[in-house]
PDB file of N, CA and C in Angstrom:
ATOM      1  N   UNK A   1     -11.173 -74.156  50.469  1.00  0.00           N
ATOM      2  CA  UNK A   1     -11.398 -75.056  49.365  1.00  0.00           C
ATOM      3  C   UNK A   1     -10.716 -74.493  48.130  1.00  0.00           C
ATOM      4  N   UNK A   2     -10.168 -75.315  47.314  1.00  0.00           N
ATOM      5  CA  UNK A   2      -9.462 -74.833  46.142  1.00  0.00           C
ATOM      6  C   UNK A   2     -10.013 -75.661  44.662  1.00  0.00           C
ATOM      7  N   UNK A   3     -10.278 -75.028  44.061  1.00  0.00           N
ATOM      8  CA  UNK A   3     -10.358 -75.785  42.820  1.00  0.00           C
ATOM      9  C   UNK A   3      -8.717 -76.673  42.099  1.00  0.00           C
ATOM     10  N   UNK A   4      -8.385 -77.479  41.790  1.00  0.00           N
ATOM     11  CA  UNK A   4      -7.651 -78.121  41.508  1.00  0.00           C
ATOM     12  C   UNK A   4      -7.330 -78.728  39.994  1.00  0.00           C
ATOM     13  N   UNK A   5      -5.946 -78.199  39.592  1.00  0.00           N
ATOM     14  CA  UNK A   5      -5.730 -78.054  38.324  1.00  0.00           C
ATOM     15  C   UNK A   5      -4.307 -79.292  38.161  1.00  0.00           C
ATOM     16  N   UNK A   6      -4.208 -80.229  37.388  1.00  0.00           N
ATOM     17  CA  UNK A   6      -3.353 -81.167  37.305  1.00  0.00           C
ATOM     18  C   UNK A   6      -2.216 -80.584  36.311  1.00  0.00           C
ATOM     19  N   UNK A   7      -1.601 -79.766  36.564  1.00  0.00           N
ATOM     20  CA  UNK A   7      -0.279 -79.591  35.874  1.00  0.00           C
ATOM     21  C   UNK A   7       1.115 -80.117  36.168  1.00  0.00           C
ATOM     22  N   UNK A   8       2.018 -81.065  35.129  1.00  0.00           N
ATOM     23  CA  UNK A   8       3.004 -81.125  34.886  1.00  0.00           C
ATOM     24  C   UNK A   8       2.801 -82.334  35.872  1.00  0.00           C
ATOM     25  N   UNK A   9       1.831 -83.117  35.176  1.00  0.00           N
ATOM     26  CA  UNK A   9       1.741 -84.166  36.768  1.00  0.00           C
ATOM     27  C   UNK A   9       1.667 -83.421  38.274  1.00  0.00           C
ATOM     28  N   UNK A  10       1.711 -82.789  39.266  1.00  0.00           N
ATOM     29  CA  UNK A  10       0.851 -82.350  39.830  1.00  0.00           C
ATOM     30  C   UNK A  10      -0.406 -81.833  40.223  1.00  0.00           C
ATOM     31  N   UNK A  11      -0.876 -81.468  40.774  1.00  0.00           N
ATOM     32  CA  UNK A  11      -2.263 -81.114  41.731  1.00  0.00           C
ATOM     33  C   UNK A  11      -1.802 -79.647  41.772  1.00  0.00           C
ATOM     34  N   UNK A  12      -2.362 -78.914  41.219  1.00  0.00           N
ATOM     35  CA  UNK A  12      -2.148 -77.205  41.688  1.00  0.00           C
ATOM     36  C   UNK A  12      -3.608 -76.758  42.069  1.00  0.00           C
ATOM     37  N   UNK A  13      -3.419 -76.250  43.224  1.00  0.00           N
ATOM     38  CA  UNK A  13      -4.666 -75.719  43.655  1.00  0.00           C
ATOM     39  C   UNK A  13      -4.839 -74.251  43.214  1.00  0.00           C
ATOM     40  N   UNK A  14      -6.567 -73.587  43.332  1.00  0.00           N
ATOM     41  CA  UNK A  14      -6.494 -72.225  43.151  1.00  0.00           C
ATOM     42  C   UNK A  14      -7.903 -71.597  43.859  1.00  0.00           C
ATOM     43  N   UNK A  15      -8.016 -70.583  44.558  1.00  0.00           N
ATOM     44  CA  UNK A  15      -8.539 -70.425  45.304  1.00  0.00           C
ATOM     45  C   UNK A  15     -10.048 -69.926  44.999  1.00  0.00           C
ATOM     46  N   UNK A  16     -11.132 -69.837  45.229  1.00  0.00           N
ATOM     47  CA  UNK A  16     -12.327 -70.371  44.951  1.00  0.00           C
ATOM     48  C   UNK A  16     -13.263 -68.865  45.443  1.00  0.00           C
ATOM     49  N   UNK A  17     -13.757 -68.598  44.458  1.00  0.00           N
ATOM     50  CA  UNK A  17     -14.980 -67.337  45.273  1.00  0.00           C
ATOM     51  C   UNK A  17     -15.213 -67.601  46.878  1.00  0.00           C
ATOM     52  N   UNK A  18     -15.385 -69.009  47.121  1.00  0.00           N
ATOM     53  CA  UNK A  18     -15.355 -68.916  48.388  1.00  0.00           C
ATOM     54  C   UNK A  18     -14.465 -68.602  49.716  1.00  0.00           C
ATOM     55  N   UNK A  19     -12.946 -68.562  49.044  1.00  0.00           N
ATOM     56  CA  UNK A  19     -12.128 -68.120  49.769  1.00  0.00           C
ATOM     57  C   UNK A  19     -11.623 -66.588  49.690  1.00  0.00           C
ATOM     58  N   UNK A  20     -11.200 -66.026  50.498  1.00  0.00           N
ATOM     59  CA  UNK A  20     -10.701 -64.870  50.643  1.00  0.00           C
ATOM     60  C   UNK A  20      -9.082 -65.171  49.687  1.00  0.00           C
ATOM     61  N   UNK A  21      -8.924 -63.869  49.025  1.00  0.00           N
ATOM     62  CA  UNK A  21      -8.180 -63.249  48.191  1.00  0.00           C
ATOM     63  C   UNK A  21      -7.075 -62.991  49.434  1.00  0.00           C
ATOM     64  N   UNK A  22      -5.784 -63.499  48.422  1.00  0.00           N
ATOM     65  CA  UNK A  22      -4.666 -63.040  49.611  1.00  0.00           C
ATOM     66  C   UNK A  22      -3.834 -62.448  48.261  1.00  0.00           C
ATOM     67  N   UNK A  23      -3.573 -61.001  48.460  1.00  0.00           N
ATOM     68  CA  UNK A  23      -3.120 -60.451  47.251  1.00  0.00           C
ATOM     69  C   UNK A  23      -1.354 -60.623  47.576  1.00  0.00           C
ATOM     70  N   UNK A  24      -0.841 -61.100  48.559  1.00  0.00           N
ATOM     71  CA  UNK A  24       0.592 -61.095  48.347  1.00  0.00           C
ATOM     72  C   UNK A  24       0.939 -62.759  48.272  1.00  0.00           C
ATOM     73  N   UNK A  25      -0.077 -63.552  47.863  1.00  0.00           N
ATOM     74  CA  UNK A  25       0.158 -64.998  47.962  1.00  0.00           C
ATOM     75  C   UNK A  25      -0.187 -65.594  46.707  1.00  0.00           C
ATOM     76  N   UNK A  26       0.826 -66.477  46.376  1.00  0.00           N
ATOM     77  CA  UNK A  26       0.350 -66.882  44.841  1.00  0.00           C
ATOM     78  C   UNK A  26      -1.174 -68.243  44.782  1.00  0.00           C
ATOM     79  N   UNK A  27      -2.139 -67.604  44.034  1.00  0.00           N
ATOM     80  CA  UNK A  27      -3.348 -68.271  44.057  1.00  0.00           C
ATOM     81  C   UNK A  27      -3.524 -69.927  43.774  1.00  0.00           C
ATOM     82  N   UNK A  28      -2.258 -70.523  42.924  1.00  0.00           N
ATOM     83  CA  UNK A  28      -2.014 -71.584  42.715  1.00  0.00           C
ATOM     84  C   UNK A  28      -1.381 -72.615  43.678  1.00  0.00           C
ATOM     85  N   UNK A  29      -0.565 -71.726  44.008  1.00  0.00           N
ATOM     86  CA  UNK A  29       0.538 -72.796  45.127  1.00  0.00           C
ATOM     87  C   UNK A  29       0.615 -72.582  46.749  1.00  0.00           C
ATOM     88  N   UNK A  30      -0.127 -70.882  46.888  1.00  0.00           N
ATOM     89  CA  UNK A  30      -0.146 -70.254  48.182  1.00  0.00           C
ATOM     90  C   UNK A  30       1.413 -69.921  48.579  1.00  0.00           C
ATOM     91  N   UNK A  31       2.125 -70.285  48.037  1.00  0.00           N
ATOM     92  CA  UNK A  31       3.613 -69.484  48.179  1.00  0.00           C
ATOM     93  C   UNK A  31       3.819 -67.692  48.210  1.00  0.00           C
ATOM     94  N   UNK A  32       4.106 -67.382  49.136  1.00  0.00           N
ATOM     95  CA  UNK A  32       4.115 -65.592  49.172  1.00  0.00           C
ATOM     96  C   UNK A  32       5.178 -64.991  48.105  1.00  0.00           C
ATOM     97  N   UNK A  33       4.338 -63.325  47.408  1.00  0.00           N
ATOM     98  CA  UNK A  33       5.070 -63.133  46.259  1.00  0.00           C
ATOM     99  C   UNK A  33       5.294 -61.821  46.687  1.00  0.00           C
ATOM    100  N   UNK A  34       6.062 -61.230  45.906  1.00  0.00           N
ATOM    101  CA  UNK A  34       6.122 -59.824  46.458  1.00  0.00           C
ATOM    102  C   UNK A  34       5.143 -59.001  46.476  1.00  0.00           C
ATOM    103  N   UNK A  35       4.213 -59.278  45.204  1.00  0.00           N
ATOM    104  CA  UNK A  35       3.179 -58.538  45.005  1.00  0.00           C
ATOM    105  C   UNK A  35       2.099 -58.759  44.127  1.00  0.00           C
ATOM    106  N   UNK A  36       1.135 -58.074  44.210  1.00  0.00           N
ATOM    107  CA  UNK A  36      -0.142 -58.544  43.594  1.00  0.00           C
ATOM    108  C   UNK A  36      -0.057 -58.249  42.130  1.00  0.00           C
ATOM    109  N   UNK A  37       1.128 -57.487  41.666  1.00  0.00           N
ATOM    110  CA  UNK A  37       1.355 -57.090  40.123  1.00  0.00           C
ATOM    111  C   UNK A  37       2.473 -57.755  39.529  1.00  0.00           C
ATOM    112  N   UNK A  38       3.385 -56.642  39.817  1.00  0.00           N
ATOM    113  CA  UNK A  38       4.965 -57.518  38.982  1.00  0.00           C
ATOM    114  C   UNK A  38       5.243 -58.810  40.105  1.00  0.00           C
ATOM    115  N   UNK A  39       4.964 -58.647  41.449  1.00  0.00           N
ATOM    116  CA  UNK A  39       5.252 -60.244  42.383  1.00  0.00           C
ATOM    117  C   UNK A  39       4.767 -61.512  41.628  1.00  0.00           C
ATOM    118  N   UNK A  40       3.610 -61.188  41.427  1.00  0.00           N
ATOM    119  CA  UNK A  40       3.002 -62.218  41.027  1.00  0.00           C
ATOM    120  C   UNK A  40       3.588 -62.733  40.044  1.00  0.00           C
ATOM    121  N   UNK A  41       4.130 -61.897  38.609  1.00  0.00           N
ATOM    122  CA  UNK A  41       4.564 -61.586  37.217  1.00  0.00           C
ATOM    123  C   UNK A  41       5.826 -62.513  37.207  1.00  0.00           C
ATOM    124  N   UNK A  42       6.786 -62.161  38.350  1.00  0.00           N
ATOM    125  CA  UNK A  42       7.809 -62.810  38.674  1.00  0.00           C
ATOM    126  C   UNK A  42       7.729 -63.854  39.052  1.00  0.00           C
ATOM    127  N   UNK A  43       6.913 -64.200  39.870  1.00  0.00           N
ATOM    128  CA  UNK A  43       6.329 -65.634  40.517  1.00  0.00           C
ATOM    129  C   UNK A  43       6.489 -66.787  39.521  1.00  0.00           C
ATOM    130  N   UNK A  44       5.211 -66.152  38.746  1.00  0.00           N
ATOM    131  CA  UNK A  44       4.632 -67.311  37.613  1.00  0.00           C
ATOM    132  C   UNK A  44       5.938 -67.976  36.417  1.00  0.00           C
ATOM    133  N   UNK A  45       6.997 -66.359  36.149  1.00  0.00           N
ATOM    134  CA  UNK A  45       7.839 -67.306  35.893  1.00  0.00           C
ATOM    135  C   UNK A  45       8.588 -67.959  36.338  1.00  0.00           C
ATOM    136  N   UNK A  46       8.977 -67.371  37.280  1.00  0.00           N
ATOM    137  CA  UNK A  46      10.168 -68.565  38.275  1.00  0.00           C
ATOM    138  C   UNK A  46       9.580 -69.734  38.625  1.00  0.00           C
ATOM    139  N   UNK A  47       8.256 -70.124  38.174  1.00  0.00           N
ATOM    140  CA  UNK A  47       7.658 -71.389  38.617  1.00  0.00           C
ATOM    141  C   UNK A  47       6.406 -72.195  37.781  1.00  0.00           C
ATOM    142  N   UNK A  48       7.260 -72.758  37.015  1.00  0.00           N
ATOM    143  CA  UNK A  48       6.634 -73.016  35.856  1.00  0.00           C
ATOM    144  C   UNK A  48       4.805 -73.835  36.143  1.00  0.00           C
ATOM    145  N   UNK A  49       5.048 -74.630  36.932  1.00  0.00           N
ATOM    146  CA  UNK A  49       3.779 -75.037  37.035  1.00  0.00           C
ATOM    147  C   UNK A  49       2.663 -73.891  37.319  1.00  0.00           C
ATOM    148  N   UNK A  50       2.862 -72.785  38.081  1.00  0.00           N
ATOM    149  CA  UNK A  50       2.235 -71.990  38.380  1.00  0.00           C
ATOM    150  C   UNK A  50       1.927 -71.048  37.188  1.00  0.00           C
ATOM    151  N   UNK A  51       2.944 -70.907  36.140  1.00  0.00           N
ATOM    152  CA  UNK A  51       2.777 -70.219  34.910  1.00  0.00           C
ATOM    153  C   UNK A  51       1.718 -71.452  34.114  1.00  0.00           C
ATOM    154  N   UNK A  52       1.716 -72.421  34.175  1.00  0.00           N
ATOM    155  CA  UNK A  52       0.813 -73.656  33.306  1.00  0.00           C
ATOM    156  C   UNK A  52      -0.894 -73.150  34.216  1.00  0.00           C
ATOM    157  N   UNK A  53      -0.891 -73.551  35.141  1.00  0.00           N
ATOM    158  CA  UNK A  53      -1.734 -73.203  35.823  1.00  0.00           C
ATOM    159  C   UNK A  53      -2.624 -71.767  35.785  1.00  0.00           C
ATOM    160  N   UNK A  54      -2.030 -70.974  35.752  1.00  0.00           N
ATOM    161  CA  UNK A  54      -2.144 -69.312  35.213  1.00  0.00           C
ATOM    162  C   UNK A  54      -2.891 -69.541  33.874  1.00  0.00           C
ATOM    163  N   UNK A  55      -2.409 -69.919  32.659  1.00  0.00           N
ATOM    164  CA  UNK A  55      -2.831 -70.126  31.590  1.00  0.00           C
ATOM    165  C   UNK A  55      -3.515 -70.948  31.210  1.00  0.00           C
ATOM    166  N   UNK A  56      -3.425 -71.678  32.133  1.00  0.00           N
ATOM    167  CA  UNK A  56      -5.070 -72.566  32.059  1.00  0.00           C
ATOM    168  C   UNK A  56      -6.473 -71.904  32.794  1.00  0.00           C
ATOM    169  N   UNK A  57      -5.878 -71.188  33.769  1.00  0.00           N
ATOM    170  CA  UNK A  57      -7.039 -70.044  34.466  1.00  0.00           C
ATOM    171  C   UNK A  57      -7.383 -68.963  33.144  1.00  0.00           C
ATOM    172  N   UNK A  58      -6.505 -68.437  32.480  1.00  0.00           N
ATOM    173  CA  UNK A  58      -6.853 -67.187  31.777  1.00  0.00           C
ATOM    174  C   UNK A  58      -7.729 -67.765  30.425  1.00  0.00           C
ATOM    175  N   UNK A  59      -7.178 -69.660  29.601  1.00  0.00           N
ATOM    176  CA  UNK A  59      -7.987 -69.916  28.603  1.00  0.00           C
ATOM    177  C   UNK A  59      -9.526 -69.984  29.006  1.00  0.00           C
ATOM    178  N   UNK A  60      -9.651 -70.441  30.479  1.00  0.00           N
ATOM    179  CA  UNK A  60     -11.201 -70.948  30.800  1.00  0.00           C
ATOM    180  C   UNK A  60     -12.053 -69.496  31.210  1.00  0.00           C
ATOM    181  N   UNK A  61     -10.866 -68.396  31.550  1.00  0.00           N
ATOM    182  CA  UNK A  61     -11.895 -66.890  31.799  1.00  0.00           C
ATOM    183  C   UNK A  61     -12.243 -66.299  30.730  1.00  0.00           C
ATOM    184  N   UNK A  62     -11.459 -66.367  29.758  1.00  0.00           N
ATOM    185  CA  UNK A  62     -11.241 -65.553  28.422  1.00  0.00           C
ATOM    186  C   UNK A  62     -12.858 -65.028  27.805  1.00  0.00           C
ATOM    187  N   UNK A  63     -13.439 -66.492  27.683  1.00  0.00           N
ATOM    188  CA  UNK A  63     -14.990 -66.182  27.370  1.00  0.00           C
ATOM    189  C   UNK A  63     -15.608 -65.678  28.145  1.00  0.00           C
ATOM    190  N   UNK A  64     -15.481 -65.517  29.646  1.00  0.00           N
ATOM    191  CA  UNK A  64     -16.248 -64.734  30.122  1.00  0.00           C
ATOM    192  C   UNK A  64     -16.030 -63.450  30.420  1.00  0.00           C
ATOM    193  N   UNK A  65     -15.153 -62.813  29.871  1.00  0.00           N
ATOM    194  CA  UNK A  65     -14.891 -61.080  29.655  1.00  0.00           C
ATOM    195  C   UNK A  65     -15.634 -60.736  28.560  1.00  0.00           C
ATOM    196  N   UNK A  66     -15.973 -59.565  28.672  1.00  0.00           N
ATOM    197  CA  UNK A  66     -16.654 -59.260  26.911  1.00  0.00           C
ATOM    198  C   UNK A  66     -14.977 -58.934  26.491  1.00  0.00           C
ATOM    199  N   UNK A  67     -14.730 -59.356  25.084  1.00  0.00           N
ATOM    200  CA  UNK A  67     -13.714 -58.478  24.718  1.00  0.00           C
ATOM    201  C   UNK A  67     -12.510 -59.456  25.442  1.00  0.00           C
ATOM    202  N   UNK A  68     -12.369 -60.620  26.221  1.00  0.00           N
ATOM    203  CA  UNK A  68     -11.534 -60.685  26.562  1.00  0.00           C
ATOM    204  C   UNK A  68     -10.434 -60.479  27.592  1.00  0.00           C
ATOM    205  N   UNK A  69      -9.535 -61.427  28.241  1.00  0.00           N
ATOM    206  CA  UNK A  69      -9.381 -60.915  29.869  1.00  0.00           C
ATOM    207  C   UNK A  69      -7.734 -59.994  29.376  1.00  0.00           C
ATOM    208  N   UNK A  70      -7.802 -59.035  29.706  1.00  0.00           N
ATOM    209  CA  UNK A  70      -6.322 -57.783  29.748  1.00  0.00           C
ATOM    210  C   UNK A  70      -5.625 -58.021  30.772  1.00  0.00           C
ATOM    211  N   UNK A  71      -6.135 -58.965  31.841  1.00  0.00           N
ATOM    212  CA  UNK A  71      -5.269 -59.188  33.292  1.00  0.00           C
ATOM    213  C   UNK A  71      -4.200 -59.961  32.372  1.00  0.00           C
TER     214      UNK A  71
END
């Protein structure tokens, strides 16, 4: 199950406490990245919806970090 985010006119999905974490797969699109750090880093820009998507994940976590999310 994915939670589902409408960017750029699409449907971007993202993967849900209930699913298992795939750290070499991008959480939005499920497209494989190199990696769970700079892969990902690279990912998001080479693919803009996935960078929209990203930043719509980080405005809605933000409040729930104390202090703010550093990811």
């Amino acid at each position: 199950m994915h939670n589902h985010y409408i960017v750029g006119g699409k449907s971007c999905g993202m993967a849900t406490a209930t699913n298992p974490v795939q750290p070499n797969q991008c959480p939005f699109c499920d497209r494989p990245i190199g990696s769970a750090g700079a892969g990902f880093m690279e990912h998001i820009e080479a693919n803009p919806e996935c960078n929209e998507a990203f930043e719509l994940w980080r405005e809605r976590v933000d409040g729930d970090m104390p202090g703010g999310w550093a990811g």
